[in-house]
C-alpha atoms as a PDB file:
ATOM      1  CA  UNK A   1     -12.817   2.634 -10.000  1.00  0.00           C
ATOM      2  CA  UNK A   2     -13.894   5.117  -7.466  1.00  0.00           C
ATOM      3  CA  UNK A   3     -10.121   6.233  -5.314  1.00  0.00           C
ATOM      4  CA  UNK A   4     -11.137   6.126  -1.962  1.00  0.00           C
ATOM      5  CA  UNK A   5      -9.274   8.514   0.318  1.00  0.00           C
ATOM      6  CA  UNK A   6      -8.923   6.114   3.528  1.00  0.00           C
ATOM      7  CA  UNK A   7      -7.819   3.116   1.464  1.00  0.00           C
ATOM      8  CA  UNK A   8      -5.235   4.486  -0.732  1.00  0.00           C
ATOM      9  CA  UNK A   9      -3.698   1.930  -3.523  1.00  0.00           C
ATOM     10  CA  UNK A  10      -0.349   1.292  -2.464  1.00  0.00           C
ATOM     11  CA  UNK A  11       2.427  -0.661  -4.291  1.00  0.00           C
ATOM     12  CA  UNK A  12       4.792  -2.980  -1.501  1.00  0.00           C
ATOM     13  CA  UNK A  13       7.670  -4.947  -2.066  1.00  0.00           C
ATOM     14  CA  UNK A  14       7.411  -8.491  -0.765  1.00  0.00           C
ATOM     15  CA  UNK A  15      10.858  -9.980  -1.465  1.00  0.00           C
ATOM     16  CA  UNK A  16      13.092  -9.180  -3.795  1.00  0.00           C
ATOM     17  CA  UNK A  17      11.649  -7.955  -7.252  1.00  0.00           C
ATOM     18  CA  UNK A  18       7.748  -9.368  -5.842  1.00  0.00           C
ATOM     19  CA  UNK A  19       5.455  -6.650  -5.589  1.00  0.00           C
ATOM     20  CA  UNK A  20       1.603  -6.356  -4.991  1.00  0.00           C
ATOM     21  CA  UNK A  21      -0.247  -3.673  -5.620  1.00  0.00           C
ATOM     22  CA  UNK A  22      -4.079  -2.858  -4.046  1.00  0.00           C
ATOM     23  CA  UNK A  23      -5.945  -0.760  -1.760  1.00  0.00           C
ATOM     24  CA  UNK A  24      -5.038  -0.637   1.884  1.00  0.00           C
ATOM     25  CA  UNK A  25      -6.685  -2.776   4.171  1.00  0.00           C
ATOM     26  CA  UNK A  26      -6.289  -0.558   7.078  1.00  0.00           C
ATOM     27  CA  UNK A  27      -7.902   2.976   6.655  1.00  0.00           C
ATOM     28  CA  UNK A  28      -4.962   5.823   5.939  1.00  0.00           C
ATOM     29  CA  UNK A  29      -4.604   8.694   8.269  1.00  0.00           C
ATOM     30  CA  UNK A  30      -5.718  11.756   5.432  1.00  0.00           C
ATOM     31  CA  UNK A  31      -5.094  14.291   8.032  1.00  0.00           C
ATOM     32  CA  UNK A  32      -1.429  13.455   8.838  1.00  0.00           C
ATOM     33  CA  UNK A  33      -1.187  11.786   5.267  1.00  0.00           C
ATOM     34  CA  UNK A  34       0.591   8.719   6.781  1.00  0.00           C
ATOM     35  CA  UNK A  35      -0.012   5.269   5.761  1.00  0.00           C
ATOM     36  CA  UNK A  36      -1.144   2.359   8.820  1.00  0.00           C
ATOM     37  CA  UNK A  37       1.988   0.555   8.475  1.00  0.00           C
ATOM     38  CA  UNK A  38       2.546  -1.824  11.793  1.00  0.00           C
ATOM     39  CA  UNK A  39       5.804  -1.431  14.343  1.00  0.00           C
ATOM     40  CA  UNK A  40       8.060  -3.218  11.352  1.00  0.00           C
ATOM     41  CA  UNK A  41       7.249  -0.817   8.447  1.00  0.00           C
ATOM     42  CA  UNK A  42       4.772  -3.694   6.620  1.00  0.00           C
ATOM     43  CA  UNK A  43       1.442  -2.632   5.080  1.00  0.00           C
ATOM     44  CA  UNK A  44      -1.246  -4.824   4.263  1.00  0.00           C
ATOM     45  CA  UNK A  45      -3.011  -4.470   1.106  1.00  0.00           C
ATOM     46  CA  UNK A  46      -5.813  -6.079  -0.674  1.00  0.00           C
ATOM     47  CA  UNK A  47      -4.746  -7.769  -3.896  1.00  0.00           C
ATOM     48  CA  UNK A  48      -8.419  -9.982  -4.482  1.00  0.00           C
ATOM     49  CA  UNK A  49     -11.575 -10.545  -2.358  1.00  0.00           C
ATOM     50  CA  UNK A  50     -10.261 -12.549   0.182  1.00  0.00           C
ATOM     51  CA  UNK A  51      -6.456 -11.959  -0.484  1.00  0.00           C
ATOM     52  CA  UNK A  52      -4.318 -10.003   1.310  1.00  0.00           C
ATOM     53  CA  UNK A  53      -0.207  -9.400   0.743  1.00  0.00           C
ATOM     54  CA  UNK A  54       2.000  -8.211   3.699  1.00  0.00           C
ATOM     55  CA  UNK A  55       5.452  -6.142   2.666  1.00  0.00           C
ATOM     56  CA  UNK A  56       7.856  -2.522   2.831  1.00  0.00           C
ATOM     57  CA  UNK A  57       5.674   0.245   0.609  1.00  0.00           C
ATOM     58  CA  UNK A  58       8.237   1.392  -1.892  1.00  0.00           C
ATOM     59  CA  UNK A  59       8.846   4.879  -2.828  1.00  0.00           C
ATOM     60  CA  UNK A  60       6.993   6.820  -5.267  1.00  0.00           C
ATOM     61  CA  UNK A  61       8.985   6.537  -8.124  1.00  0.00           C
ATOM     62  CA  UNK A  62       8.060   9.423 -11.858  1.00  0.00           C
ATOM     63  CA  UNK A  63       9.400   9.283 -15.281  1.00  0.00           C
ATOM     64  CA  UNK A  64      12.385  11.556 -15.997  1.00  0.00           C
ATOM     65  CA  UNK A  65      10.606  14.519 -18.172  1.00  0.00           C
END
Protein backbone atom coordinates (compact mmCIF):
# COMPACT_ATOMS: atom_id res chain seq x y z
CA UNK A 1 0.00 0.00 0.00
CA UNK A 2 1.02 3.26 -1.45
CA UNK A 3 0.99 6.09 2.02
CA UNK A 4 -0.67 8.87 0.68
CA UNK A 5 0.37 12.19 2.18
CA UNK A 6 -3.25 13.94 2.32
CA UNK A 7 -4.94 10.86 3.78
CA UNK A 8 -2.71 9.86 6.50
CA UNK A 9 -3.67 6.40 8.44
CA UNK A 10 -4.74 7.41 11.69
CA UNK A 11 -5.62 5.21 14.73
CA UNK A 12 -8.98 6.86 16.92
CA UNK A 13 -10.46 5.77 19.93
CA UNK A 14 -14.21 5.24 19.72
CA UNK A 15 -15.20 4.32 23.29
CA UNK A 16 -13.41 2.90 25.71
CA UNK A 17 -10.71 0.27 24.57
CA UNK A 18 -12.61 0.41 20.62
CA UNK A 19 -10.32 1.64 18.18
CA UNK A 20 -10.33 1.86 14.27
CA UNK A 21 -7.66 2.34 12.36
CA UNK A 22 -7.66 3.67 8.36
CA UNK A 23 -6.87 6.44 6.16
CA UNK A 24 -8.46 9.80 6.69
CA UNK A 25 -11.42 10.63 4.93
CA UNK A 26 -10.82 14.26 4.91
CA UNK A 27 -7.49 15.35 3.17
CA UNK A 28 -4.64 16.37 6.02
CA UNK A 29 -3.20 19.79 6.00
CA UNK A 30 0.84 18.60 5.03
CA UNK A 31 1.87 22.13 5.25
CA UNK A 32 0.74 22.86 8.86
CA UNK A 33 0.93 18.98 9.54
CA UNK A 34 -2.49 19.09 11.31
CA UNK A 35 -5.07 16.52 10.99
CA UNK A 36 -9.06 17.73 9.70
CA UNK A 37 -10.51 16.94 12.94
CA UNK A 38 -14.16 18.82 13.28
CA UNK A 39 -15.01 21.61 16.24
CA UNK A 40 -15.20 18.41 18.87
CA UNK A 41 -11.72 16.88 18.24
CA UNK A 42 -13.41 13.65 16.11
CA UNK A 43 -11.74 12.42 12.90
CA UNK A 44 -13.29 10.38 10.43
CA UNK A 45 -11.49 7.57 8.97
CA UNK A 46 -12.08 4.94 6.45
CA UNK A 47 -12.07 1.45 7.93
CA UNK A 48 -13.74 -0.51 4.45
CA UNK A 49 -15.23 0.74 1.12
CA UNK A 50 -18.19 2.18 2.27
CA UNK A 51 -17.37 2.31 6.09
CA UNK A 52 -16.48 5.03 7.94
CA UNK A 53 -15.69 5.28 12.05
CA UNK A 54 -16.03 8.68 13.88
CA UNK A 55 -13.72 9.12 17.31
CA UNK A 56 -10.61 11.22 19.50
CA UNK A 57 -7.12 10.31 17.42
CA UNK A 58 -4.94 8.93 20.16
CA UNK A 59 -1.42 9.80 20.68
CA UNK A 60 1.44 8.35 18.99
CA UNK A 61 2.52 5.93 21.27
CA UNK A 62 6.81 3.89 20.59
CA UNK A 63 8.29 0.97 22.27
CA UNK A 64 10.62 1.73 25.20
CA UNK A 65 14.26 0.99 23.50
Amino acid sequence: MIEDPWHPIVTVQLSGSITAQGPTVEEADVRRQSLPTDMHGKLAVRTGENTVAVGRPIQKMRKPS
